[in-house]
Protein backbone atom coordinates (compact mmCIF):
# COMPACT_ATOMS: atom_id res chain seq x y z
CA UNK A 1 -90.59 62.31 -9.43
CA UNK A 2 -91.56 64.87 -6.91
CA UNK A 3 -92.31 68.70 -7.69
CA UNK A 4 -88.58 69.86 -6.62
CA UNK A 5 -87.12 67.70 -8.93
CA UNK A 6 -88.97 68.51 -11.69
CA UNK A 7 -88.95 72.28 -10.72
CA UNK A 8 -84.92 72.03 -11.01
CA UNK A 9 -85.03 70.12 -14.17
CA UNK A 10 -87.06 72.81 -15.97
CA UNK A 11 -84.91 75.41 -14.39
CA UNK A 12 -81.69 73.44 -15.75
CA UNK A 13 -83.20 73.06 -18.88
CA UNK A 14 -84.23 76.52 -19.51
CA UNK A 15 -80.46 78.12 -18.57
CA UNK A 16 -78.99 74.99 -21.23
CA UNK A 17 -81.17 76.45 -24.25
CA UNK A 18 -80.41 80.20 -22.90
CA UNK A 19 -76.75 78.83 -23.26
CA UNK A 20 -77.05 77.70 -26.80
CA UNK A 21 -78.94 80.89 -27.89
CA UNK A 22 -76.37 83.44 -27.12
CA UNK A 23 -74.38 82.18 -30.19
CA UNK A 24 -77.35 80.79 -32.61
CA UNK A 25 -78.81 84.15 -32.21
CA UNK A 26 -75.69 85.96 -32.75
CA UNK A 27 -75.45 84.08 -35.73
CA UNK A 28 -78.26 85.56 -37.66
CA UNK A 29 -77.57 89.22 -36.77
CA UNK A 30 -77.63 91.63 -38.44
CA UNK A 31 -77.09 89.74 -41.88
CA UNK A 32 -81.09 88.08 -41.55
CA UNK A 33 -82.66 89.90 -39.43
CA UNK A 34 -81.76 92.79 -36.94
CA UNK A 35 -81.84 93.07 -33.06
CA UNK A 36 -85.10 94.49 -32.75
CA UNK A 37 -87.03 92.92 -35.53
CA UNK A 38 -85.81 89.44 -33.81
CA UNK A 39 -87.56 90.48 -30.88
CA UNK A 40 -90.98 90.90 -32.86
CA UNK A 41 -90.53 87.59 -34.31
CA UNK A 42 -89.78 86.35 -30.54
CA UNK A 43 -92.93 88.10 -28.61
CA UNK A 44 -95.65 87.42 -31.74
CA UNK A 45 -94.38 83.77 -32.19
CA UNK A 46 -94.32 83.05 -28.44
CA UNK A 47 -97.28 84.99 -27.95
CA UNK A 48 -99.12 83.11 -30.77
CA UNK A 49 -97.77 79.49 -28.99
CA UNK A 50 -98.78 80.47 -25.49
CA UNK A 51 -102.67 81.45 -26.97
CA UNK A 52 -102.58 78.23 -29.28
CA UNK A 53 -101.74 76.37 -26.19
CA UNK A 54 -104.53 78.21 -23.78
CA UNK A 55 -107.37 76.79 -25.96
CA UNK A 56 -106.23 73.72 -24.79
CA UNK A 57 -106.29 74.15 -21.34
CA UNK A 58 -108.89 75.62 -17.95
CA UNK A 59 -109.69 79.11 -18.71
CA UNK A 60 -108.49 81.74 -15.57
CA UNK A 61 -109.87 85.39 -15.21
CA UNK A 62 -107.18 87.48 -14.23
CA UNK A 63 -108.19 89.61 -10.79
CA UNK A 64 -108.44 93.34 -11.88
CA UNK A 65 -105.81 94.22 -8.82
CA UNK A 66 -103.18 92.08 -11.20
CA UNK A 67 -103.42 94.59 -14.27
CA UNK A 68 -100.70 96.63 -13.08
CA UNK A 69 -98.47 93.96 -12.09
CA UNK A 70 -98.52 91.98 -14.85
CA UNK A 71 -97.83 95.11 -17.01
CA UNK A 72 -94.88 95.96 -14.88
CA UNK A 73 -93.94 92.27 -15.57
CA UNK A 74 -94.77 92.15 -19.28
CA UNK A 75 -92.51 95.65 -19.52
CA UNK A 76 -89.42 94.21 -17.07
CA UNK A 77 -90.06 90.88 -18.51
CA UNK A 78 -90.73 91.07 -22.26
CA UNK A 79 -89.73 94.73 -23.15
CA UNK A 80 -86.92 96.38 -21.53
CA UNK A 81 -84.98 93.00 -21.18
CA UNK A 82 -85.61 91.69 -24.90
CA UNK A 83 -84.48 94.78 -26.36
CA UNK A 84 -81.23 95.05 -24.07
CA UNK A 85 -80.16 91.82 -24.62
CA UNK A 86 -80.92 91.71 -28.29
CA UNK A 87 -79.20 94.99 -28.73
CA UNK A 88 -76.33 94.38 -26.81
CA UNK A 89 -75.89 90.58 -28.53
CA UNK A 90 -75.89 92.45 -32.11
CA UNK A 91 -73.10 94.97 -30.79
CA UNK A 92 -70.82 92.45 -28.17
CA UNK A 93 -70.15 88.70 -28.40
CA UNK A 94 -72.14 85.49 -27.28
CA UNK A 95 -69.34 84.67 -24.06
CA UNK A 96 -69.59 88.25 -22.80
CA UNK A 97 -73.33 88.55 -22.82
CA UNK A 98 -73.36 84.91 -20.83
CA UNK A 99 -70.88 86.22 -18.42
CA UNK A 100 -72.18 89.50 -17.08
CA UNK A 101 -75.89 88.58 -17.24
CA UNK A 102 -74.82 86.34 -14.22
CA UNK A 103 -74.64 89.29 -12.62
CA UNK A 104 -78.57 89.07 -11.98
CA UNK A 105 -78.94 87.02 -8.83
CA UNK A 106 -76.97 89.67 -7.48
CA UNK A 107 -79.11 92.82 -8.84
CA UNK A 108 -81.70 90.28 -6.86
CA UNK A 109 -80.05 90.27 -3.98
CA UNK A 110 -79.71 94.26 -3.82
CA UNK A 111 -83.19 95.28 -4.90
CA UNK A 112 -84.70 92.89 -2.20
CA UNK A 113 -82.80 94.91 0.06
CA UNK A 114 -84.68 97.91 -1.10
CA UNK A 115 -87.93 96.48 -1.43
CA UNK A 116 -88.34 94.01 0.98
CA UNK A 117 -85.84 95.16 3.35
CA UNK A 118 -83.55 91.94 3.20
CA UNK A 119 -80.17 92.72 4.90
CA UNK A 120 -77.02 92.81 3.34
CA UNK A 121 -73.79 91.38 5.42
CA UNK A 122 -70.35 92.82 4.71
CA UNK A 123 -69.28 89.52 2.77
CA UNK A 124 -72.36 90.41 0.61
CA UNK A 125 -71.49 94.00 -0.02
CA UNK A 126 -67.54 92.34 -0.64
CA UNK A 127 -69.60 90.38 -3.50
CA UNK A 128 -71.36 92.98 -4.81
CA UNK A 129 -68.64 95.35 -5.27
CA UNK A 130 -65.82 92.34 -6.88
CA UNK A 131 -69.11 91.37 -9.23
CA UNK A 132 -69.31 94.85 -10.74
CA UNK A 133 -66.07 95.25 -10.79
CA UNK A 134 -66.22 92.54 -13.04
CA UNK A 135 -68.13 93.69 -15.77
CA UNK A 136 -66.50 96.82 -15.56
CA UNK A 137 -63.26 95.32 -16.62
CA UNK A 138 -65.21 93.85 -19.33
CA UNK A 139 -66.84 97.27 -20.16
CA UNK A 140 -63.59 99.55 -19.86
CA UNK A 141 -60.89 97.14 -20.88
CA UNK A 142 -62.24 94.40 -23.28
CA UNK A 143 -61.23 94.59 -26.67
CA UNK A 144 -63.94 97.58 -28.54
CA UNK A 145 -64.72 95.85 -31.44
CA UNK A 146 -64.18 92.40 -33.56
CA UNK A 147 -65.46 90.96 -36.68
CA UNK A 148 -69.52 90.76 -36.21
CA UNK A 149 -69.52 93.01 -32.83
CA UNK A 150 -68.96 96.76 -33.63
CA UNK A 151 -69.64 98.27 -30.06
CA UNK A 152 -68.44 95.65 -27.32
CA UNK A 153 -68.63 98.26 -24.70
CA UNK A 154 -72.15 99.48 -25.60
CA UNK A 155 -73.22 96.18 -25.54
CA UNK A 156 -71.93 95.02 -22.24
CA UNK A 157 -73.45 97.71 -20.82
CA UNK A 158 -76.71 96.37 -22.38
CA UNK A 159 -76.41 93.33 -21.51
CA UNK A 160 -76.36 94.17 -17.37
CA UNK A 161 -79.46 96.61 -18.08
CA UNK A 162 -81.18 93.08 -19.23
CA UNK A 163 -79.62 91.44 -16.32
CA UNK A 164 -81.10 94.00 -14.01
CA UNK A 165 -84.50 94.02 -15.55
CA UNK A 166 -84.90 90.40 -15.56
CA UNK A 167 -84.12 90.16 -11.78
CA UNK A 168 -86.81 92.86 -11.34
CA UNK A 169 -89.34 90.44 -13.60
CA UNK A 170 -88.77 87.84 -11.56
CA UNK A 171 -89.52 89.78 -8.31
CA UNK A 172 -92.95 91.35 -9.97
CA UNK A 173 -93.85 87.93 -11.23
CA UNK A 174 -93.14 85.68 -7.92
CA UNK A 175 -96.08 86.16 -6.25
CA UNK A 176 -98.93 85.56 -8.71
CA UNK A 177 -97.53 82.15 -10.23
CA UNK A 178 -99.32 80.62 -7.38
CA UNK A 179 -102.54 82.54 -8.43
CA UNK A 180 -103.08 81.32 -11.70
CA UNK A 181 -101.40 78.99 -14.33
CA UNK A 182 -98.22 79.11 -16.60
CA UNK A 183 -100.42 79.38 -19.64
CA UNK A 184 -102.64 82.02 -18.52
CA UNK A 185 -99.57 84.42 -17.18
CA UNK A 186 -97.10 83.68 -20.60
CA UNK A 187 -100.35 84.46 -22.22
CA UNK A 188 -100.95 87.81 -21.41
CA UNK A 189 -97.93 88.78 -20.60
CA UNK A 190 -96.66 88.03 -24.42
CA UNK A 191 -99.49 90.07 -25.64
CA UNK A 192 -98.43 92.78 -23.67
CA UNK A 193 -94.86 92.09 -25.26
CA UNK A 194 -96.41 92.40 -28.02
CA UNK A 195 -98.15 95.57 -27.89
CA UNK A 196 -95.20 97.48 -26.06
CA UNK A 197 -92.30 96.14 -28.72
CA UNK A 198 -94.72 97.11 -31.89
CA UNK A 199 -93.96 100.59 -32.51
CA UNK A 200 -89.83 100.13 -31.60
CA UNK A 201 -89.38 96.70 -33.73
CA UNK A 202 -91.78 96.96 -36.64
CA UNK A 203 -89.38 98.59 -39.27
CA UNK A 204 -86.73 96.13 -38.47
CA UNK A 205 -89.51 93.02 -38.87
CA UNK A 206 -90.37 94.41 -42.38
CA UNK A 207 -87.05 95.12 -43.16
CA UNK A 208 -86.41 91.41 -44.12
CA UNK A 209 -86.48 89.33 -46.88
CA UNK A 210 -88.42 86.71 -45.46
CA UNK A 211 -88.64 84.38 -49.05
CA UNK A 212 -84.88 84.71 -49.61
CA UNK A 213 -83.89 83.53 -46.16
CA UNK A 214 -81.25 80.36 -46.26
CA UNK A 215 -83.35 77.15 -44.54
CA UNK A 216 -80.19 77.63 -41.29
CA UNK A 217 -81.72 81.09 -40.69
CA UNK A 218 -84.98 80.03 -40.79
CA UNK A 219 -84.23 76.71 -38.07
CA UNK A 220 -82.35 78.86 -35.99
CA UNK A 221 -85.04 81.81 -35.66
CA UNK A 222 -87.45 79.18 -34.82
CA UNK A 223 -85.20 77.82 -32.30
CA UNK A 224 -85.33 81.33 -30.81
CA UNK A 225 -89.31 81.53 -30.70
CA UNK A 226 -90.32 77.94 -29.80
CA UNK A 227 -86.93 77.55 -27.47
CA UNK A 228 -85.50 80.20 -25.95
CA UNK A 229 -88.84 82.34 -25.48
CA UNK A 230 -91.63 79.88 -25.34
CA UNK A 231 -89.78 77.25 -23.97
CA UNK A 232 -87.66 79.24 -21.39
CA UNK A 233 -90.30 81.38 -19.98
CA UNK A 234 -92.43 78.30 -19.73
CA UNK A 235 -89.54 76.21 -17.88
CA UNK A 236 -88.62 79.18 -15.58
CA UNK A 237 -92.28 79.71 -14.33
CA UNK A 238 -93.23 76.53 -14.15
CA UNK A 239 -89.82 76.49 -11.56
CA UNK A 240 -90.72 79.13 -9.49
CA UNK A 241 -94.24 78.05 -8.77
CA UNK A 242 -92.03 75.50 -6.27
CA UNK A 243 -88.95 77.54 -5.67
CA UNK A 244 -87.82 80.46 -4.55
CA UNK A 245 -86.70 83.43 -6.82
CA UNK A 246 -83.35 83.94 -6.51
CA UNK A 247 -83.28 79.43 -6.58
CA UNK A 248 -84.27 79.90 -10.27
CA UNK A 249 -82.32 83.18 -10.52
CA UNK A 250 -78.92 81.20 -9.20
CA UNK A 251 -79.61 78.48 -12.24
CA UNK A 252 -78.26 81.56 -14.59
CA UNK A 253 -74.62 80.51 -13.49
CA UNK A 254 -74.92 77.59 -15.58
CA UNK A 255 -75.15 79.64 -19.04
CA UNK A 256 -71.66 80.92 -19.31
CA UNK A 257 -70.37 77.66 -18.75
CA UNK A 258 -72.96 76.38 -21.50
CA UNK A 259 -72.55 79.11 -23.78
CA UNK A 260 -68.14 78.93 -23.64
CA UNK A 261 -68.06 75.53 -24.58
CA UNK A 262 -71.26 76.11 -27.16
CA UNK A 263 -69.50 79.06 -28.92
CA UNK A 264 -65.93 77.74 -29.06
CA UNK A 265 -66.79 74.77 -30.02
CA UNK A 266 -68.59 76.12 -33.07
CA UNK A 267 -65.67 78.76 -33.68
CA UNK A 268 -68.46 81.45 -32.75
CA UNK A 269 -66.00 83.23 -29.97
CA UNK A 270 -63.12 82.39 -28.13
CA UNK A 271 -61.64 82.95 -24.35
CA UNK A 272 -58.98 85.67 -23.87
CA UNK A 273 -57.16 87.02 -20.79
CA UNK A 274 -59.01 89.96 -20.37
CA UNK A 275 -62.72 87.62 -20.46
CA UNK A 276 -60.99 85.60 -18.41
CA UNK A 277 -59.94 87.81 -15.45
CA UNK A 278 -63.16 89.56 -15.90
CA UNK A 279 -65.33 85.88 -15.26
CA UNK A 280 -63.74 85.23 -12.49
CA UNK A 281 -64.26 88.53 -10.75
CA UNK A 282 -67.82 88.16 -11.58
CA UNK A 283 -68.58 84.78 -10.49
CA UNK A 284 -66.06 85.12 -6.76
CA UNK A 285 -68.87 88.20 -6.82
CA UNK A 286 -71.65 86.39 -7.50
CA UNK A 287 -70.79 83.41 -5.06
CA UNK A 288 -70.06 85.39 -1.62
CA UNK A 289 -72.80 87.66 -2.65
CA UNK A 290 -75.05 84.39 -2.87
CA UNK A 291 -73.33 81.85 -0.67
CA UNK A 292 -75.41 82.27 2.66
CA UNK A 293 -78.36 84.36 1.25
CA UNK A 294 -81.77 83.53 2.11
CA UNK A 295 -84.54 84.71 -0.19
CA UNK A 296 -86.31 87.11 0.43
CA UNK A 297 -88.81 86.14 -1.62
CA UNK A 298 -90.86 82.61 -0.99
């Protein structure tokens, strides 16, 4: 099996568990554990795998001219993104967050036009504009509220900031995944996670009642740390040391359709007219935005 197979299969695989998680997570919030203490239990467990795992393999010095990229990464990456999308899960549902997030290969497509001077066609800018129109409908004309999501708005809105930071990440992080391993980047990059989530998450972490926790709480939070953030971020490098950016950015479509079926399935969240109208304007967006771009970033 050659490298671009495999690089697609972790890529696939990353976007199925991101899929599931929308609605596992959800399903622990805020009864077990709230948004931001989840992501101190993500970045310490994760960080504590991707050490763990390091002892095991070559030791890499990281190149003092990295620092401040792989802070800008580790704040992008593992900071402003966890705390968006774990927000905006606790306040919206697991099919809306699945459906605007997809709205990242397009933030991709715009901010390489700003930094790296990629040009935009009109059919693009036609993409652009029916994608955010989109979530908009989602954000102005969803339904507010519904049993176990008190601010639907206020989370959609969240949940494009953590679109838009994690196409940023994955611009910052492109270019040294050649330079050194998997290991060595999650590594440090999760300590950074770490360090920058502390002071915002800590009360939260504390905050729960760790003996009393049922054992379905307890499997699906480790789901969440050995899965979707150990797992993921492991997958999703590991795909873009042979593709291209917005090639691992474009496997994101796949979660809405994972995460629909997931969360109706499991009588999580269900489809209704306004979602619906709203998904399609998002993904016609996302597809002529998409359709004949060439990366910008190889």
């Amino acid at each position: 099996m050659n490298k671009r197979v495999l690089a697609l299969l972790a890529a696939t695989g990353a976007s199925t568990i991101y899929g599931i998680n929308h609605t596992l997570a959800k399903g622990v919030m805020p009864n077990y554990i709230g948004a931001y203490g989840f992501i101190l239990l993500r970045v310490v467990g994760a960080a504590a795998l991707f050490w763990l795992a390091s002892i095991f393999t070559k030791s890499e010095k990281i190149d003092s001219k990295d620092y401040w990229r792989l802070l800008g990464c580790a704040v992008f990456g593992m900071f402003i993104n966890m705390l968006a999308f774990f927000k905006g899960l606790s306040l919206s549902t697991p099919i809306n967050s699945s459906v605007i997030i997809t709205l990242s290969p397009v933030i991709l497509l715009v901010l390489s036009a700003i930094f790296l001077k990629e040009k935009i066609s009109l059919i693009k800018i036609l993409g652009i504009a029916i994608g955010m129109l989109g979530a908009l409908v989602l954000v102005l004309f969803g339904a507010s509220q519904q049993p176990n999501a008190p601010n639907i708005p206020l989370g959609n809105v969240l949940f494009f900031v953590n679109g838009a930071t994690y196409a940023v990440y994955l611009i910052l992080v492109k270019p040294i995944t050649h330079k050194y391993s998997t290991i060595t980047l999650m590594k440090w990059l999760f300590l950074g996670g770490v360090i920058l989530n502390l002071p915002f998450t800590l009360n939260e972490f504390t905050a729960v009642n760790w003996l009393e926790l049922p054992s379905n709480a307890i499997w699906i939070m480790i789901f969440v740390v050995a899965g979707t953030t150990f797992s993921t971020y492991f997958l999703n490098l590991y795909a873009l040391k042979t593709l291209k950016a917005s090639t691992v950015g474009a496997f994101i479509y796949l979660q809405p359709l994972i995460a629909v079926i997931f969360a109706v399935l499991v009588g999580a969240d269900k489809i209704t007219p306004i979602r619906a109208i709203a998904g399609l304007l998002i993904f016609a967006g996302v597809y002529l935005s998409t359709r004949t771009s060439k990366a910008a970033i190889s």
